[in-house]
Protein backbone atom coordinates (compact mmCIF):
# COMPACT_ATOMS: atom_id res chain seq x y z
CA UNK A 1 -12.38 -7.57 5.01
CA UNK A 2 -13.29 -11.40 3.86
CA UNK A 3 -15.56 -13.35 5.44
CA UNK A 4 -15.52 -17.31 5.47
CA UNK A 5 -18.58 -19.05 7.06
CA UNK A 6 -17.27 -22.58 6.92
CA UNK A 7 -17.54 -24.82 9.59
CA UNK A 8 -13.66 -26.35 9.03
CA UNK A 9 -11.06 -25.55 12.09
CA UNK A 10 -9.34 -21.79 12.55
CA UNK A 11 -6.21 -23.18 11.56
CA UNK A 12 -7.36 -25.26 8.53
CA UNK A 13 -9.10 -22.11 7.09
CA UNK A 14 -6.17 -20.41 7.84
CA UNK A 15 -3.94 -22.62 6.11
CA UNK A 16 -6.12 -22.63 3.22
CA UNK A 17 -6.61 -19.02 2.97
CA UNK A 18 -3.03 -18.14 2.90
CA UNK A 19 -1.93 -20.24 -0.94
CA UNK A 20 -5.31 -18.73 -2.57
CA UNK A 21 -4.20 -15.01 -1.45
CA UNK A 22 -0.72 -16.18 -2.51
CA UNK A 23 -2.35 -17.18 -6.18
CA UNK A 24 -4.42 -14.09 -6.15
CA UNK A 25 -1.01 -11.66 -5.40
CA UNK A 26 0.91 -13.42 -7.36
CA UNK A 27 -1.22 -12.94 -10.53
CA UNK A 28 -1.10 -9.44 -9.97
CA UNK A 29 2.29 -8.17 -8.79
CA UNK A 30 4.77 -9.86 -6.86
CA UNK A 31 4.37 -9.60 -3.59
CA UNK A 32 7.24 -9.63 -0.44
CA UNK A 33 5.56 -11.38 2.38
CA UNK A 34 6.85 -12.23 6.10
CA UNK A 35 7.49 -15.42 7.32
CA UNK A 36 4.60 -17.39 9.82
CA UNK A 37 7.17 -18.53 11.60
CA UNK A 38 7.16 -17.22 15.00
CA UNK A 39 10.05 -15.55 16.32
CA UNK A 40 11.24 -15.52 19.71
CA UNK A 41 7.67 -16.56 20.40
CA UNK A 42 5.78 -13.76 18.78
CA UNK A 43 4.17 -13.98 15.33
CA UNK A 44 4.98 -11.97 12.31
CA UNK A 45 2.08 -10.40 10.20
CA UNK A 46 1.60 -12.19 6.83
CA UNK A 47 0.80 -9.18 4.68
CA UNK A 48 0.47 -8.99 0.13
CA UNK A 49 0.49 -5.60 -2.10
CA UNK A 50 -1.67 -5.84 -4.99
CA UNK A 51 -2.24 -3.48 -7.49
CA UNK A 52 -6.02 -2.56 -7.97
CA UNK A 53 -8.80 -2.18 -5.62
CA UNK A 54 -10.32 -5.09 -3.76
CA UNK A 55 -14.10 -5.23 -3.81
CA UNK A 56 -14.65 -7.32 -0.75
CA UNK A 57 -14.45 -3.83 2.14
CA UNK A 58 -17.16 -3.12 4.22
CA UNK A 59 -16.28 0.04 4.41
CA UNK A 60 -19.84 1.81 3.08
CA UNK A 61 -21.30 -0.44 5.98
CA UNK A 62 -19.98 1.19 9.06
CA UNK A 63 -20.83 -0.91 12.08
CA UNK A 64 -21.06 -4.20 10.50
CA UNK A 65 -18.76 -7.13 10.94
CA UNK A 66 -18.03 -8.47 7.38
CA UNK A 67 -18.16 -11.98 8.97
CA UNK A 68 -22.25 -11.57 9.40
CA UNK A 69 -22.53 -11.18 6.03
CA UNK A 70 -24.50 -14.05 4.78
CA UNK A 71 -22.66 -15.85 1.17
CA UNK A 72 -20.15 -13.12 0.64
CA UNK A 73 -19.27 -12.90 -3.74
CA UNK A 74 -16.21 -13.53 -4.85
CA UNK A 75 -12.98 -11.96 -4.53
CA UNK A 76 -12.64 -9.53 -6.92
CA UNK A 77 -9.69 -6.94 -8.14
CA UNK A 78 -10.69 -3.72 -9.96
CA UNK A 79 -7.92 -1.54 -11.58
CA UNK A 80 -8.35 2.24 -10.67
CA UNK A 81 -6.27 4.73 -10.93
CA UNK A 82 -3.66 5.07 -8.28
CA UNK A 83 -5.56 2.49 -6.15
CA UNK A 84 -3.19 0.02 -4.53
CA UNK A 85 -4.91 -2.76 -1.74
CA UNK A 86 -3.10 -4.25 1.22
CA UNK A 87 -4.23 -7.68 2.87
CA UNK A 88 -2.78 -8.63 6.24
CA UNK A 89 -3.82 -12.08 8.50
CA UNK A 90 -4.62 -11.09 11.73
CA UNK A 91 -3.24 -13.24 14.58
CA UNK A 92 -4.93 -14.83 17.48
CA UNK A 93 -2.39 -14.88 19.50
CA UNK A 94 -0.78 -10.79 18.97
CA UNK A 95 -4.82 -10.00 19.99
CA UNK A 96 -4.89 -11.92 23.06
CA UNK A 97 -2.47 -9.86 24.51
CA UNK A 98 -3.06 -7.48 27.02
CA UNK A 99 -0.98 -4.94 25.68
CA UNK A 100 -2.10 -5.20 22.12
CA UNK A 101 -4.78 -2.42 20.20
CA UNK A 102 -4.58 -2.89 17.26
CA UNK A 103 -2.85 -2.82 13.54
CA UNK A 104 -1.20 -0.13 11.67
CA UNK A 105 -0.25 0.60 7.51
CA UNK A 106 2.92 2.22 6.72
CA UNK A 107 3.33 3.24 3.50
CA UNK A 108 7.13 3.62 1.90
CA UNK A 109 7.80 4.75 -1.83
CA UNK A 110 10.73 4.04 -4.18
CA UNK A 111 12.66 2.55 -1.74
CA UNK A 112 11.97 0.13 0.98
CA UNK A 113 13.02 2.57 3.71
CA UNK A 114 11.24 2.13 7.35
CA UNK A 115 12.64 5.46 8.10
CA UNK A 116 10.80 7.17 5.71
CA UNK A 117 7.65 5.28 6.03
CA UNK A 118 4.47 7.13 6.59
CA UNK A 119 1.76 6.16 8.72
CA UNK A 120 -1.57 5.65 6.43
CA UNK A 121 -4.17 3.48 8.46
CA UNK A 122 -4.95 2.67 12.06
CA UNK A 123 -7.09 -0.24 12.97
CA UNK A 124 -7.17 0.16 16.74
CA UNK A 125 -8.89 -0.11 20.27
CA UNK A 126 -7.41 2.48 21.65
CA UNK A 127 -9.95 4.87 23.25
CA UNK A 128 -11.13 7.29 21.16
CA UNK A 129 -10.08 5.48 17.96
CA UNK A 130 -13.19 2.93 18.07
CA UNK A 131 -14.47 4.34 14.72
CA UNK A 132 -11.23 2.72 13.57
CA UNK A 133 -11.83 -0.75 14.26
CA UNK A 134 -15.10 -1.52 12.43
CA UNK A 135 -14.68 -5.87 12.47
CA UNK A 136 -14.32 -8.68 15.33
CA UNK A 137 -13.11 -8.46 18.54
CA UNK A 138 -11.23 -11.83 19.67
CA UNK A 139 -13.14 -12.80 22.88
CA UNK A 140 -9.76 -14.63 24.49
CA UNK A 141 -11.56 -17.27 26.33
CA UNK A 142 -12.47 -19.59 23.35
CA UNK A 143 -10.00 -17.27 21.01
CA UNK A 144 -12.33 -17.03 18.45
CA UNK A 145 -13.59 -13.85 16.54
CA UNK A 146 -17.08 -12.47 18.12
CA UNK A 147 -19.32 -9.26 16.51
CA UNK A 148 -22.49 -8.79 17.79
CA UNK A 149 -22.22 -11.83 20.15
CA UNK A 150 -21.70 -14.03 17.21
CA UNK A 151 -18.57 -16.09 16.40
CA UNK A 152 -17.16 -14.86 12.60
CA UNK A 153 -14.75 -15.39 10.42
CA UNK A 154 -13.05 -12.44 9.22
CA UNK A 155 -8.87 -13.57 10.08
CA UNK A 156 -7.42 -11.53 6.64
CA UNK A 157 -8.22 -7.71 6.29
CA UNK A 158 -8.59 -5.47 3.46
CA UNK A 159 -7.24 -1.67 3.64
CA UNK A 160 -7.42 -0.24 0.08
CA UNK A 161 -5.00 2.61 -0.42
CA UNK A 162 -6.20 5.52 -0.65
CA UNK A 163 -10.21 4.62 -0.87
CA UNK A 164 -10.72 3.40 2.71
CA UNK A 165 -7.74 5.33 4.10
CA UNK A 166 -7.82 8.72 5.81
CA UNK A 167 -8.12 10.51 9.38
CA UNK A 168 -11.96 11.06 11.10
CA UNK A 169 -12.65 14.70 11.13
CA UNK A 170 -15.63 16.59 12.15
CA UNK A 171 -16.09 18.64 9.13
CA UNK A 172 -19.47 21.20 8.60
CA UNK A 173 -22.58 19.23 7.26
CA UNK A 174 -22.61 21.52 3.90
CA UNK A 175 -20.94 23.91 1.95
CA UNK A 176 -21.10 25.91 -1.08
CA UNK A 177 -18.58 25.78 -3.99
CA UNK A 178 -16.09 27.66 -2.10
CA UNK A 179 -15.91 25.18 0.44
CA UNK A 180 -17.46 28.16 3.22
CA UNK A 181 -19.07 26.36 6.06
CA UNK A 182 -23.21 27.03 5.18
CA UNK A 183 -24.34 25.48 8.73
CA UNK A 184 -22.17 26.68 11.26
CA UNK A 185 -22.26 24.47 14.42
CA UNK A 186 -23.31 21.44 12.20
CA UNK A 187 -21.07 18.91 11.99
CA UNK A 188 -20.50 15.35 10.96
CA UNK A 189 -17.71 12.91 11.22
CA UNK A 190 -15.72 11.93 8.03
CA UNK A 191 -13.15 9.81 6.93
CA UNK A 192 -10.49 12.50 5.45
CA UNK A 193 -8.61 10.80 2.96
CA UNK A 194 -4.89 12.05 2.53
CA UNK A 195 -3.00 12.34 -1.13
CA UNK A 196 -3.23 8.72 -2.56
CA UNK A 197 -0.07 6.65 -3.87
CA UNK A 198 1.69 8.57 -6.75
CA UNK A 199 1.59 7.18 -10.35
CA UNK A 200 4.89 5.39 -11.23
CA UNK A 201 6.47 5.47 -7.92
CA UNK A 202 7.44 1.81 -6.55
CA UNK A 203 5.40 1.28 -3.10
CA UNK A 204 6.24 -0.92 -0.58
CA UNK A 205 3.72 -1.59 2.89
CA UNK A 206 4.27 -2.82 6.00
CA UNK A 207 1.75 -3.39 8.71
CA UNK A 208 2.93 -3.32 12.40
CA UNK A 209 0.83 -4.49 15.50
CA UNK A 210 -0.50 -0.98 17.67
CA UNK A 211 0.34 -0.28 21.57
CA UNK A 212 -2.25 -0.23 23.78
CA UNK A 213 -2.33 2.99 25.44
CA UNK A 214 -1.57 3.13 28.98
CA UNK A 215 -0.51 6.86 31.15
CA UNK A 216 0.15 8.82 27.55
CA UNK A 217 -2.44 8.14 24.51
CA UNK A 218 0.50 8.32 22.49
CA UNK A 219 -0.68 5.35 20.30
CA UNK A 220 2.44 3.75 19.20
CA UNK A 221 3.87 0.58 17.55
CA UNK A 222 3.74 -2.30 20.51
CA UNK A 223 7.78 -2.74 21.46
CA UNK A 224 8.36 -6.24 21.54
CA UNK A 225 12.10 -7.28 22.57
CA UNK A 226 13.76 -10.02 20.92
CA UNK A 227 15.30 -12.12 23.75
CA UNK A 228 15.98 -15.04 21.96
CA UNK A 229 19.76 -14.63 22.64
CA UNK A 230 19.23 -14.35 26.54
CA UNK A 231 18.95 -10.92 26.09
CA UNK A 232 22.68 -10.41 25.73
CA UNK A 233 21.83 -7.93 23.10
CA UNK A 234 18.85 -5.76 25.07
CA UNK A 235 20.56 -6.03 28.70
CA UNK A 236 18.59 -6.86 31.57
CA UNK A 237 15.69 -6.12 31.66
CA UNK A 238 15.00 -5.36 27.86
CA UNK A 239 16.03 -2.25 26.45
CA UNK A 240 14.14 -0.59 23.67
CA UNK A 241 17.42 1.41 23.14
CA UNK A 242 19.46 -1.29 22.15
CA UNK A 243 16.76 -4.35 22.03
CA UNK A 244 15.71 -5.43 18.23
CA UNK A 245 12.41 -5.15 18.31
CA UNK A 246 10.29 -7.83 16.82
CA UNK A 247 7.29 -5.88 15.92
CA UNK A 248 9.13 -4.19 13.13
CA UNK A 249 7.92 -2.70 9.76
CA UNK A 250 10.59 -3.94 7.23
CA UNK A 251 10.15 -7.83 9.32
CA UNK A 252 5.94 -7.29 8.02
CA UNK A 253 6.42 -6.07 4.28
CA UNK A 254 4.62 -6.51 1.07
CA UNK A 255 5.92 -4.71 -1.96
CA UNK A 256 6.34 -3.07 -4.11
CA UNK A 257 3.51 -2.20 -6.48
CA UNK A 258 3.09 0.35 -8.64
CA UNK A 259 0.08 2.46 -8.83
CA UNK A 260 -1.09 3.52 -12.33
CA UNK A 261 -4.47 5.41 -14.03
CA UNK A 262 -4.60 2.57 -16.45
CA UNK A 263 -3.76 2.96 -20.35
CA UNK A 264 -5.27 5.85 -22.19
CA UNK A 265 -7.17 5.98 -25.60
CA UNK A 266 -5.16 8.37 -27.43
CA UNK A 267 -1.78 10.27 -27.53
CA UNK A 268 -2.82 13.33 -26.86
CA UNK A 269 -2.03 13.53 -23.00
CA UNK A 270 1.34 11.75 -23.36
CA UNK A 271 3.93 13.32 -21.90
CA UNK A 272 7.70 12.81 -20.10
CA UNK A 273 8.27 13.48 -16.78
CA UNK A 274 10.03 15.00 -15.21
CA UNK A 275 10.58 17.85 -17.88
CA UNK A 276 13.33 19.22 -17.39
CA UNK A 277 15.15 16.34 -15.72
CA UNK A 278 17.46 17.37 -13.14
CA UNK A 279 20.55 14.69 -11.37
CA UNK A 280 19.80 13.05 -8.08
CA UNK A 281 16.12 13.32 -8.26
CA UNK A 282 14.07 12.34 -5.04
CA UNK A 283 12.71 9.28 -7.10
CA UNK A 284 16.10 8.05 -8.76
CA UNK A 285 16.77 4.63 -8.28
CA UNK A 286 20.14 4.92 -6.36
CA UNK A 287 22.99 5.78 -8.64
CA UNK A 288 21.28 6.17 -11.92
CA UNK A 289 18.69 7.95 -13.71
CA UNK A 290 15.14 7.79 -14.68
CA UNK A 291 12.26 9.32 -17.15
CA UNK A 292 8.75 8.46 -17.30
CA UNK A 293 6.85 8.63 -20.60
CA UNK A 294 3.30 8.37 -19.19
CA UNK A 295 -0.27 8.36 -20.79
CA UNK A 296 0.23 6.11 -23.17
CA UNK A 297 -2.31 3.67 -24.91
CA UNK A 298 -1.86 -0.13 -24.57
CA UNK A 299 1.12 0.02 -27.64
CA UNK A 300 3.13 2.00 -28.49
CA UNK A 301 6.75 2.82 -29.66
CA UNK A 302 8.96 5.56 -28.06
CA UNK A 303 12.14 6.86 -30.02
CA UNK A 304 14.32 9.49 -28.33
CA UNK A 305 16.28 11.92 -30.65
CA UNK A 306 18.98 14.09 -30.77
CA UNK A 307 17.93 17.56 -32.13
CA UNK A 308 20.35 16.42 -34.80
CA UNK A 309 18.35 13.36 -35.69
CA UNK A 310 20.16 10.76 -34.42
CA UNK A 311 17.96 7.64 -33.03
CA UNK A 312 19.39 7.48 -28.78
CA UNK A 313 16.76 4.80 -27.83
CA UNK A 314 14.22 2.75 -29.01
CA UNK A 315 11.56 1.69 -25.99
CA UNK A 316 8.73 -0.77 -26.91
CA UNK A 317 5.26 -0.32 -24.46
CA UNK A 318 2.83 -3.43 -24.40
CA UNK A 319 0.93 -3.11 -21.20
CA UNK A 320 -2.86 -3.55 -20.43
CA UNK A 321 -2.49 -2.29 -16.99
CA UNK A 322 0.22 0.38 -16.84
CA UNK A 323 0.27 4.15 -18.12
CA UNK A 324 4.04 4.30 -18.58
CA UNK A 325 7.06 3.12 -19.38
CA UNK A 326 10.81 4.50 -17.78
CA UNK A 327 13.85 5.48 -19.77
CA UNK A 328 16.99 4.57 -17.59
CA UNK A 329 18.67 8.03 -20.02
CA UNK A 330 21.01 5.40 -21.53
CA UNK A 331 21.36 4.68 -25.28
CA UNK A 332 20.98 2.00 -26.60
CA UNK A 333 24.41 1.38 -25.85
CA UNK A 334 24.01 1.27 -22.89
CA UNK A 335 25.84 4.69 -22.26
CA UNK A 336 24.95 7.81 -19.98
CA UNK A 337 23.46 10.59 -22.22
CA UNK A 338 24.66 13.94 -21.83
CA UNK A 339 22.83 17.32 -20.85
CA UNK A 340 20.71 18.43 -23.51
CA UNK A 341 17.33 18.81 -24.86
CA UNK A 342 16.65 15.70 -26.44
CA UNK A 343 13.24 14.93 -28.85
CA UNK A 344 10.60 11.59 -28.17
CA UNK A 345 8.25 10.60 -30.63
CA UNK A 346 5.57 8.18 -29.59
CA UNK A 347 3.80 5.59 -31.97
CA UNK A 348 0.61 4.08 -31.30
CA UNK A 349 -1.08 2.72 -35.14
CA UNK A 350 -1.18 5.33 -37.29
CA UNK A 351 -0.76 8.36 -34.79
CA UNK A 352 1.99 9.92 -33.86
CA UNK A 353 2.91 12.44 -31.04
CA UNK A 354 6.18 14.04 -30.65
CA UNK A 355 8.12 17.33 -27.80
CA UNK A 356 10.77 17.61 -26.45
CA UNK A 357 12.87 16.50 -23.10
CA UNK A 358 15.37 18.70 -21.31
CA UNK A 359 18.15 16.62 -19.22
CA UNK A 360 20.57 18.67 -17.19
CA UNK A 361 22.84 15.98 -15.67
């Protein structure tokens, strides 16, 4: 989270906030963001992807608003391996609801599908999630943001994927190198994180407002009907069968970034993958192709080969922040290549490292 202890309006800072993050995103990837514009009457969630890790989370601080901290530092953005950081404006008016609990992260890779997306993060005030929601509380009378009895500032949110993401768990207080429980009937609570964002793989977020919980704790995304036609679409009274709903994941998206461990010092972990390549791969782009040559230093040359010698491609790498370039398996024709084992030579200075690829179309 960022805090802001100005004395200017809510909607000034807001309004000021929201070109800086734009800057900030926009130096770093190129982000897809949802309108502010409110819908039917209900407000989207303005949400940026960046690639790196933000150093502003209060995360190591559990219990503590990051709007009582006193002259917060700077924004900052570290590169780390496969760390990717989401930042979402929270919205007065979603939080004064009475049905509203909180926000959720949904995480999609190599294509912006909402069906596929997978939930990552819960910020919520559902019962038995309060470990979850560790910032300001609107108080809905004066609709500003309270911790502690205080007023803050803390509107935009940090989640940084997959440092501060994860599941509680009660886990045993120690164990040995085998992972065997050494204090049976000890436990603490910890945040669990789950397999990070993969290297290479374009990843899109979206960030949805939560349900609250009502007969079933079956912590949902809050259904909110668009009626804006007279409900000609959703019937009388709305249907969430047939009703858009406006709290959707693809209408709060950011995306897509690309996670990466950074350029290497050498050529000696360079390698293509996947090797062998096989047709209609789960992370094709659709109707085509694709090779990774990852590992590699900040320049560097890749020539693919025949096993007869004859030059298929030439790729040129230049990239302080990325591991990797793709090969579309065209020539430089522009032409499909065949099945085959094919050889790649990589060229960084005076070093060279060189295998082989399999493709079997």
């Amino acid at each position: 989270m960022i805090a802001d202890h100005t004395g200017t309006s809510v909607l000034s800072r807001i309004l000021r906030w929201i070109p800086a993050l734009a800057l900030v995103a926009g130096a770093v990837a190129s982000p897809v963001t949802s309108s502010l514009a409110h819908a039917a009457g209900f407000p989207s969630i303005r949400t940026w992807a960046l690639q790196g890790a933000f150093q502003d989370s209060t995360r190591l601080f559990p219990g503590r608003c990051a709007g009582l901290f006193k002259g917060p530092g700077p924004d900052s953005l570290r590169l780390e391996a496969r760390a990717l950081t989401v930042r979402f404006l929270r919205d007065r008016l979603a939080e004064a609801r009475p049905d509203f609990a909180g926000y959720r992260i949904y995480r999609m890779t190599t294509t912006a599908d909402s069906s596929q997306a997978k939930l990552i993060r819960r910020y919520s005030q559902n019962a038995g999630s309060e470990l979850t929601w560790h910032f300001s509380v609107l108080d809905t009378a004066t609709m500003q943001y309270v911790c502690n009895g205080l007023v803050v500032h803390d509107s935009i949110l940090t989640f940084v994927d997959p440092d501060s993401n994860g599941q509680f768990r009660k886990v045993c207080r120690r164990v040995d190198n085998s992972n065997r429980c050494l204090t049976p009937g000890d436990s603490v609570v910890k945040l669990v994180a789950p397999p990070g964002p993969h290297d290479g793989f374009l990843t899109w977020y979206a960030v949805t407002y939560e349900k609250r919980n009502t007969t079933d704790t079956d912590y949902e995304d809050l259904f909110l009907p668009d009626t804006l036609d007279g409900s000609v679409r959703c019937g009388k009274p709305a249907d969430r069968l047939t009703c858009p709903n406006l709290n959707n994941k693809l209408r709060n998206l950011a995306g897509p970034v690309e996670p990466t461990a950074g350029p290497t010092a050498d050529l000696e972990g360079v390698i293509a993958v996947p090797n062998p390549y096989r047709g209609n791969e789960v992370w094709d782009p659709a109707a085509s192709g694709e090779v990774h040559f990852i590992n590699l230093p900040k320049r560097s040359t890749i020539k693919v080969f025949t096993v007869a010698g004859d030059l298929v491609r030439t790729i040129e790498h230049s990239d302080t922040v990325r591991d990797f370039e793709r090969w579309d398996l065209k020539s430089g024709a522009g032409k499909d290549v065949a099945s085959g084992i094919y050889l790649y030579r990589v060229t960084s200075g005076s070093f060279t490292f060189q295998n082989r690829l399999v493709i079997i179309r």
